[in-house]
Protein backbone atom coordinates (compact mmCIF):
# COMPACT_ATOMS: atom_id res chain seq x y z
CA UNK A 1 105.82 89.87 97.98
CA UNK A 2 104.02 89.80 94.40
CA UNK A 3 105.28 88.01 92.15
CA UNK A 4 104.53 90.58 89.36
CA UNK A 5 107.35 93.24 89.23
CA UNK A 6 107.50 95.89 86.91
CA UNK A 7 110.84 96.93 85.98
CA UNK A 8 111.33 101.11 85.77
CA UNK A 9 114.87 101.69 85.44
CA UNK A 10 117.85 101.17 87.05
CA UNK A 11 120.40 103.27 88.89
CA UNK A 12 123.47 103.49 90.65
CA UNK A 13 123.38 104.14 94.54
CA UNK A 14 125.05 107.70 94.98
CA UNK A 15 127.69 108.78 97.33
CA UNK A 16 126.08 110.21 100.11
CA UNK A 17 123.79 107.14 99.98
CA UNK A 18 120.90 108.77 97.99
CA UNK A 19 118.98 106.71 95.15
CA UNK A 20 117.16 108.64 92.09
CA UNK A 21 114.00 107.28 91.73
CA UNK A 22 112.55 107.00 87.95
CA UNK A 23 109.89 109.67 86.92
CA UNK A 24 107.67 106.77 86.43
CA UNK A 25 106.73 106.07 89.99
CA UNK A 26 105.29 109.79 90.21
CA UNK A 27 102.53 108.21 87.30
CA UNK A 28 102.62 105.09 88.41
CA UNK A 29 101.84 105.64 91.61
CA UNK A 30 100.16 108.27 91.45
CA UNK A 31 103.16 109.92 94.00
CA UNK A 32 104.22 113.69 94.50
CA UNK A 33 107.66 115.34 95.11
CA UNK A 34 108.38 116.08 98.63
CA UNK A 35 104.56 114.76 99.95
CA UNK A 36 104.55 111.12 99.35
CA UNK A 37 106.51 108.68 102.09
CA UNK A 38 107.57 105.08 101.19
CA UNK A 39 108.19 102.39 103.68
CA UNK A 40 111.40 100.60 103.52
CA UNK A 41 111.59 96.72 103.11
CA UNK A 42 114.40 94.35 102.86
CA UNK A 43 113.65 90.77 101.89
CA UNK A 44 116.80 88.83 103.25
CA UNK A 45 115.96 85.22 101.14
CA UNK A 46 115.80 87.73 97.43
CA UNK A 47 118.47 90.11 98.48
CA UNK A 48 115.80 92.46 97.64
CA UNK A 49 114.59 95.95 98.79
CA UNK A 50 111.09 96.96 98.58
CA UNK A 51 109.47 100.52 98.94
CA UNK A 52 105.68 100.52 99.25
CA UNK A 53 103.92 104.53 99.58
CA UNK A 54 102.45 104.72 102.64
CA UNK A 55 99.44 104.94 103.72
CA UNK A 56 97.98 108.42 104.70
CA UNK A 57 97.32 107.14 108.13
CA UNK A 58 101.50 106.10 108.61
CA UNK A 59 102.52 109.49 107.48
């Protein structure tokens, strides 16, 4: 993983098991509502979860 995070916001994990995402990933990422897929990650040694977009070719 890259060692050069940028921090968004943060939020608490809902509920029913949802998390918002900030509106900065839209920009950011250049991501849209209900199109764009991320892949899940979890890196067991940082207790970390990491969502990369996907590819066009994965979704």
């Amino acid at each position: 993983m890259s060692d050069e995070l940028i921090y968004l916001d943060t939020y608490l994990l809902q509920q029913d098991m949802r998390i918002r995402l900030p509106k900065s990933i839209l920009e950011n990422l250049n991501a849209e509502k209900g199109k764009t897929r991320f892949a899940i990650y979890l890196d067991k040694s940082s207790d970390q979860l990491v969502l990369k977009k996907c590819s066009e070719e994965r979704a």
